[in-house]
N, C-alpha and C. Protein backbone atom coordinates (compact mmCIF):
# COMPACT_ATOMS: atom_id res chain seq x y z
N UNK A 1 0.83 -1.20 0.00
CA UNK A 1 0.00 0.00 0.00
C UNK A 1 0.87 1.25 0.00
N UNK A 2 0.35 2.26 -0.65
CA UNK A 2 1.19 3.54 -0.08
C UNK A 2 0.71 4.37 0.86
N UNK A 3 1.83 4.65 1.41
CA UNK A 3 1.42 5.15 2.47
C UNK A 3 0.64 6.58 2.37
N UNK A 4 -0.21 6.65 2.97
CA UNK A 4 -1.90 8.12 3.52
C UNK A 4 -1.36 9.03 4.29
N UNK A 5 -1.03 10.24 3.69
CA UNK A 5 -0.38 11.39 4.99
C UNK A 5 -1.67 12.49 4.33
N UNK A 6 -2.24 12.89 5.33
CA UNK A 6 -3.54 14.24 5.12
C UNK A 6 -2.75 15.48 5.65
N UNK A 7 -1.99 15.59 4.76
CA UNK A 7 -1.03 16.98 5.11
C UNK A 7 -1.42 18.16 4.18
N UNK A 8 -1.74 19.08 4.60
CA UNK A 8 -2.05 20.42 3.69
C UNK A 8 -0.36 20.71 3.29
N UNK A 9 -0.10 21.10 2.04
CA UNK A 9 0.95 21.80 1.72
C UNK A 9 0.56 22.74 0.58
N UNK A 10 1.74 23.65 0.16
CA UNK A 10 1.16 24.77 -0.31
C UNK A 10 2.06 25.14 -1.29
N UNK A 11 1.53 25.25 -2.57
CA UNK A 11 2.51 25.95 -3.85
C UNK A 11 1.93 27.59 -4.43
N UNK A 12 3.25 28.03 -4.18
CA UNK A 12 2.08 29.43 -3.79
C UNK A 12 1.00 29.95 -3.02
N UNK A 13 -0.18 30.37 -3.98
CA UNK A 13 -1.11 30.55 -3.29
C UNK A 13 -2.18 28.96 -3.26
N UNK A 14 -1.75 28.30 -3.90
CA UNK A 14 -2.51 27.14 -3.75
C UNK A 14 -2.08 25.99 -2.84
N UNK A 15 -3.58 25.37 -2.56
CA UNK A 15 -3.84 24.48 -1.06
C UNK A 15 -3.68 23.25 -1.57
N UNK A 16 -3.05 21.86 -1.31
CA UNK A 16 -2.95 21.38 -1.82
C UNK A 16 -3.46 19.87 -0.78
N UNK A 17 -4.10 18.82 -1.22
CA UNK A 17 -4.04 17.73 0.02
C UNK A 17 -2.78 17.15 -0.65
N UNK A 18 -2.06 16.80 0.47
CA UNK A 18 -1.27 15.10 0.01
C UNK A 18 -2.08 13.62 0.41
N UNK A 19 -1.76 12.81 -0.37
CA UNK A 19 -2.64 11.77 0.00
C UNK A 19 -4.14 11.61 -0.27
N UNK A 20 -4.54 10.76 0.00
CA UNK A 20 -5.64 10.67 0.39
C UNK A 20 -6.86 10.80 1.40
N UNK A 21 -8.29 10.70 1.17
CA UNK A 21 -9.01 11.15 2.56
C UNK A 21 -8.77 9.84 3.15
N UNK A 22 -8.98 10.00 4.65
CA UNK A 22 -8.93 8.90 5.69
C UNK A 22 -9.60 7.56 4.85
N UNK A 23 -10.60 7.80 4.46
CA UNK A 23 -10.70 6.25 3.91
C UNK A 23 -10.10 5.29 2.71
N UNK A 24 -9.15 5.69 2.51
CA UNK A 24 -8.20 5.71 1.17
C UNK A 24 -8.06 3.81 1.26
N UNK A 25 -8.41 3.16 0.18
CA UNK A 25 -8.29 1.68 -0.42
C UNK A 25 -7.39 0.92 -0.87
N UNK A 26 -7.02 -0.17 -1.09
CA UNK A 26 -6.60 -0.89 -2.13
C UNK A 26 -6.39 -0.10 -3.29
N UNK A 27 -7.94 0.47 -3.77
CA UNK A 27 -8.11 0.29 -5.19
C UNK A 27 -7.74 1.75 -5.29
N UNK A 28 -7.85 2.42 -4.44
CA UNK A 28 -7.25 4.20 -4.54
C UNK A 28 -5.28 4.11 -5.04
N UNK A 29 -4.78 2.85 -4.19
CA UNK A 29 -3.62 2.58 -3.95
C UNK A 29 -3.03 2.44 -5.49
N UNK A 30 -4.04 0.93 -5.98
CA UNK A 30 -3.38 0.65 -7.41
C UNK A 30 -4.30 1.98 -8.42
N UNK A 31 -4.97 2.72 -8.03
CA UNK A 31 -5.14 4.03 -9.05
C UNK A 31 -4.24 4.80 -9.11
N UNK A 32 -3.52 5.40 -7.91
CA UNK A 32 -2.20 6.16 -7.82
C UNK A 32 -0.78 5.20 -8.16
N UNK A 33 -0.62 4.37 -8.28
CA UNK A 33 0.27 3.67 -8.94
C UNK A 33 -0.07 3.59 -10.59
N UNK A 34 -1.25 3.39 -10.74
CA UNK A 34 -1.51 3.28 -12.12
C UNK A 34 -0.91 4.97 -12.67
N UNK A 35 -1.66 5.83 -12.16
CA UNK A 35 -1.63 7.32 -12.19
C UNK A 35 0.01 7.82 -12.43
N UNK A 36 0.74 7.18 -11.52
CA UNK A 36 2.35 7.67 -11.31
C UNK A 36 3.10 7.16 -12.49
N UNK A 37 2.47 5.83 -12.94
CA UNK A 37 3.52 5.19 -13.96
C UNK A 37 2.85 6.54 -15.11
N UNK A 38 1.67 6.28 -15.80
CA UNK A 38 1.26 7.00 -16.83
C UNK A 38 1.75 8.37 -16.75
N UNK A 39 2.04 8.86 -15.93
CA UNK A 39 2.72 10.02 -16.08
C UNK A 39 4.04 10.60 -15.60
N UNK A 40 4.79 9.40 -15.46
CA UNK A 40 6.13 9.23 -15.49
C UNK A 40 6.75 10.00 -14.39
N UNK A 41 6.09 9.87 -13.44
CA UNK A 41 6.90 10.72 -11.91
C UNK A 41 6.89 9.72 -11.02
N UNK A 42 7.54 10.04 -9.49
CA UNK A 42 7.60 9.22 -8.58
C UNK A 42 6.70 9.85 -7.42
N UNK A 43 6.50 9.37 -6.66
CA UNK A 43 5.45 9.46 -5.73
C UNK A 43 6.27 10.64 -4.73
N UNK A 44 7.66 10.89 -4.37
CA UNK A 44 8.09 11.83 -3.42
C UNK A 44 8.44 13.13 -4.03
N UNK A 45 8.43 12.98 -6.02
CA UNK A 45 8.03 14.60 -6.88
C UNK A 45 6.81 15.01 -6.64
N UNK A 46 5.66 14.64 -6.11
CA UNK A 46 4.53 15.58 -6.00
C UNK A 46 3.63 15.21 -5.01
N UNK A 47 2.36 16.17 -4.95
CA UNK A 47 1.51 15.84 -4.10
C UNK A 47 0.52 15.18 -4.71
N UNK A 48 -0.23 14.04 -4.13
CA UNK A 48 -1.55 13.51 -4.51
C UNK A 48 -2.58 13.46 -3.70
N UNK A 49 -3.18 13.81 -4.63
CA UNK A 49 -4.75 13.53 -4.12
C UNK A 49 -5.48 12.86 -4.64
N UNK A 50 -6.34 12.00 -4.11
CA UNK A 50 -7.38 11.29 -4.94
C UNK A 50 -9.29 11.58 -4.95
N UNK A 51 -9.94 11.50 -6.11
CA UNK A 51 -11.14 12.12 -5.40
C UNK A 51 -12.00 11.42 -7.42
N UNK A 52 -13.05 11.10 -6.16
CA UNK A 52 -14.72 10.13 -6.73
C UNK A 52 -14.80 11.04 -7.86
N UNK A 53 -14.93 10.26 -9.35
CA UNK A 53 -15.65 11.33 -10.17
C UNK A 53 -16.41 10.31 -10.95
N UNK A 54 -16.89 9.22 -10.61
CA UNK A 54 -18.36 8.43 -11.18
C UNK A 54 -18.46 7.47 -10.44
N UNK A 55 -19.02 6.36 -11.19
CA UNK A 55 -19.24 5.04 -10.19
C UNK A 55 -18.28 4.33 -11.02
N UNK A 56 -17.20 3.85 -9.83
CA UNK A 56 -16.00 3.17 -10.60
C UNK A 56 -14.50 3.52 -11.14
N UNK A 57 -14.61 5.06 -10.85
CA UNK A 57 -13.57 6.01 -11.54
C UNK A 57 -13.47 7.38 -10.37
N UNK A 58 -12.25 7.34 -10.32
CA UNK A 58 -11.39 8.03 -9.83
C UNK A 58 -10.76 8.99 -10.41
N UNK A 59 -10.28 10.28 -10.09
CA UNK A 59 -9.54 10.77 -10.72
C UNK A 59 -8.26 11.36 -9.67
N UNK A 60 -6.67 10.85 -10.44
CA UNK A 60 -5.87 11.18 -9.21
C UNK A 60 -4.98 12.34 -9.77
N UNK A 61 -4.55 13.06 -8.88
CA UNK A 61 -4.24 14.76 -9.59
C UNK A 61 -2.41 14.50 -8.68
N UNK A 62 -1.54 14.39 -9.66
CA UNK A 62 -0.12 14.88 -9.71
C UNK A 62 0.22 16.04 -9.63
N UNK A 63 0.63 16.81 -8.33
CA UNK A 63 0.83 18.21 -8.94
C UNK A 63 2.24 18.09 -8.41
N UNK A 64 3.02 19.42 -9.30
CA UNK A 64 4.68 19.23 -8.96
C UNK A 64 4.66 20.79 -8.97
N UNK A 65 5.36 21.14 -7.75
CA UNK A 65 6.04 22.26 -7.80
C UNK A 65 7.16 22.87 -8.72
N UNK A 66 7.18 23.47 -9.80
CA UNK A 66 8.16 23.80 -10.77
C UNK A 66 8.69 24.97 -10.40
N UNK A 67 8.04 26.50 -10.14
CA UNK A 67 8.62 27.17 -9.79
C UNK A 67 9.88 28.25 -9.52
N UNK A 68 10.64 26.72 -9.15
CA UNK A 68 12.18 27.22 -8.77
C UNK A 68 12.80 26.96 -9.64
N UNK A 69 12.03 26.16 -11.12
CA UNK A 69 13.01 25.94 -12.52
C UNK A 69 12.90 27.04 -13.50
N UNK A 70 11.39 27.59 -13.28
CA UNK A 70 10.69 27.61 -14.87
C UNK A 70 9.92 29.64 -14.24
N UNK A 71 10.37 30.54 -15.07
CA UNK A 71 9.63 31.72 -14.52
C UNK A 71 8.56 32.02 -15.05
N UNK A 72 7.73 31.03 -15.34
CA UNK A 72 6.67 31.23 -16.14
C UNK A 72 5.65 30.34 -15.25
N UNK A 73 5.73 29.32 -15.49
CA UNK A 73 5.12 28.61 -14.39
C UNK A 73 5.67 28.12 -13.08
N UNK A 74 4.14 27.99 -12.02
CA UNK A 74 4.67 28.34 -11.32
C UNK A 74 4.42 26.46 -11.02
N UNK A 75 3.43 25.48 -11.25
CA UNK A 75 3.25 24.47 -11.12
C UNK A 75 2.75 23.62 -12.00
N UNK A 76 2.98 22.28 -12.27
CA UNK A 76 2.10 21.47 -12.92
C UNK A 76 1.48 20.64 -12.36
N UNK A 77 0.23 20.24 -13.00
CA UNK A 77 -0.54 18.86 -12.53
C UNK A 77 -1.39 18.52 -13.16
N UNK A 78 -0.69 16.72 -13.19
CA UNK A 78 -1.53 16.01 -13.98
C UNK A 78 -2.79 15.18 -13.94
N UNK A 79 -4.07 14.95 -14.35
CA UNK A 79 -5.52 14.76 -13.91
C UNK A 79 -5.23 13.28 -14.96
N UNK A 80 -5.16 12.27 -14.02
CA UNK A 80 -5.14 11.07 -14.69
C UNK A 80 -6.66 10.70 -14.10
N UNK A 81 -7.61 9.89 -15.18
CA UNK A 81 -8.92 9.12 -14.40
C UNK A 81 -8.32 7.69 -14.75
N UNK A 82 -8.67 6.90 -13.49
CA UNK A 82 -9.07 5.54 -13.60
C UNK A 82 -10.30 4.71 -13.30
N UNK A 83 -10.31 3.54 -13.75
CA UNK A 83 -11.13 3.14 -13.61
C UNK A 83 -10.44 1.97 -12.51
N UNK A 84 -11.69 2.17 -11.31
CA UNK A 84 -11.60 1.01 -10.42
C UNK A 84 -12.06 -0.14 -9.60
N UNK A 85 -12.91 -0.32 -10.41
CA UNK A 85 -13.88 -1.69 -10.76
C UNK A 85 -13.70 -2.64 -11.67
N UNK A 86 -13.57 -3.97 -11.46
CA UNK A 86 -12.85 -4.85 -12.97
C UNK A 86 -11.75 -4.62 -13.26
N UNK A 87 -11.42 -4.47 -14.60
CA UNK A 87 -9.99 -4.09 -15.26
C UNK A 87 -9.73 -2.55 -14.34
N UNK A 88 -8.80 -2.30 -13.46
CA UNK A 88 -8.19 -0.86 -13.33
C UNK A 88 -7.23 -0.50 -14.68
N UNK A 89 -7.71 0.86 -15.04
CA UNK A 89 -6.79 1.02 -16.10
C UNK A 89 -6.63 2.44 -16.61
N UNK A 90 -6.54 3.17 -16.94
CA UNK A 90 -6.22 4.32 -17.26
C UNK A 90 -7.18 4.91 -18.70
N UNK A 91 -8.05 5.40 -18.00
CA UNK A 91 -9.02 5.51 -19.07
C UNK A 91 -9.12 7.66 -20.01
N UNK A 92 -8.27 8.28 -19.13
CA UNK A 92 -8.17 9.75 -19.25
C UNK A 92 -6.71 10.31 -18.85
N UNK A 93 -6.57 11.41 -19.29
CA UNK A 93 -5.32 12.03 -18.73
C UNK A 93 -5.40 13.53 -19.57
N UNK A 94 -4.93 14.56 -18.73
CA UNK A 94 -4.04 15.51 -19.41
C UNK A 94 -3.41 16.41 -18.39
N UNK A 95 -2.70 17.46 -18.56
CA UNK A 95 -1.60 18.32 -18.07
C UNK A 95 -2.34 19.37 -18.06
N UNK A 96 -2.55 19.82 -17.14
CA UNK A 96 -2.74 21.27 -16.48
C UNK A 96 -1.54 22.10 -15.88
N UNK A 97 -1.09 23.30 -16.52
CA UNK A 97 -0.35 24.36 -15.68
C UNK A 97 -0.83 25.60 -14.66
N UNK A 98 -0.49 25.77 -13.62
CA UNK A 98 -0.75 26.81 -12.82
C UNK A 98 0.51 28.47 -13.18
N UNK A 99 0.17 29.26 -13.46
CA UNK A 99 1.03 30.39 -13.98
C UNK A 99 1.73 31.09 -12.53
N UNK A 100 2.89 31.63 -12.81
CA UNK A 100 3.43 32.63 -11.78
C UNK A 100 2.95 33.74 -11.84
N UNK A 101 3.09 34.81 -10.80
CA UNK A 101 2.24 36.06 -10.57
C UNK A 101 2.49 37.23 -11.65
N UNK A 102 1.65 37.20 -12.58
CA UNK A 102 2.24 38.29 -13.59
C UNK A 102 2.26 37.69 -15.06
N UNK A 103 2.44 35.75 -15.26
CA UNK A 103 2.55 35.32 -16.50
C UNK A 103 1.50 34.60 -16.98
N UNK A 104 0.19 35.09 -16.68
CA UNK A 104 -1.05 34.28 -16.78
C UNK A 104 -1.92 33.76 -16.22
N UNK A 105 -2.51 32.74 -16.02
CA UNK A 105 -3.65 32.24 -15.13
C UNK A 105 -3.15 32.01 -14.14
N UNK A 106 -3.81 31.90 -12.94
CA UNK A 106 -3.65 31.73 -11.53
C UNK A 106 -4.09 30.21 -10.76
N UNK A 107 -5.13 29.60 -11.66
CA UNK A 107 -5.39 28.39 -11.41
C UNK A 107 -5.26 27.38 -12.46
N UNK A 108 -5.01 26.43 -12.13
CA UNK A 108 -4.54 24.95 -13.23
C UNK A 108 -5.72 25.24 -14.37
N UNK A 109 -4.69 25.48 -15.67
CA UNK A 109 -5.57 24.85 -17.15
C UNK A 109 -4.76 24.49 -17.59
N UNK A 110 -5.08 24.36 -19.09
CA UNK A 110 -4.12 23.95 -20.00
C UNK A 110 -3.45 24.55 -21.38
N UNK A 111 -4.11 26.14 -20.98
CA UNK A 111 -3.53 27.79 -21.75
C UNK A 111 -2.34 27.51 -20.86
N UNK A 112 -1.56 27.59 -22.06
CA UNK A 112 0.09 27.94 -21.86
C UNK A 112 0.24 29.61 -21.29
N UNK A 113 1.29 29.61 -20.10
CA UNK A 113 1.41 30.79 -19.08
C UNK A 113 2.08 31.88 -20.14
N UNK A 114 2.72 32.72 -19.99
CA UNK A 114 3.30 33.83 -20.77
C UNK A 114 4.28 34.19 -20.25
């Protein structure tokens, strides 16, 4: 299993959960594993969260602090859905950027910052 820490942390002005809510599963477990491979990070580059978006599907959100690389953005994160009933498998994905103060949007899309 991986391990469940309900820690608020913070990229910028944004709130972030790590982990999962207290009742976090098996099947939350192999969604964020599924989630980490498909988008090619390791579990101690970002924060996760996991959260219900049908019957059966999950969606788990990668976000990485960039920041201190990139003066344009200030974060990324990635919105993988799975499915976790039957076959678990990776049924959605894309990349959302969060902008730095001054180069564009303020909350995660997928308009490139300036």
């Amino acid at each position: 299993m991986i391990p469940r820490r309900a820690l608020a942390g913070s990229v910028g002005s944004l709130v972030i959960l790590l982990g999962c809510s207290t009742g976090a599963s098996e099947a939350d477990d192999h969604a964020v594993g599924l989630a980490l491979a498909h988008a090619d990070v390791q579990a101690d580059e970002v924060q996760i969260e996991v959260r219900e978006v049908g019957p059966g599907e999950v969606e788990v959100l990668l976000v990485r602090d960039v920041s201190a690389q990139d003066d344009s953005v200030r974060a990324v994160r990635h919105v993988v859905t799975v499915t976790v009933q039957g076959t678990r498998q990776v049924i959605g994905s894309r990349v959302e950027q969060a902008c730095q103060p001054g180069r564009g949007h303020h909350d995660f899309a997928s308009d490139p910052c300036l």
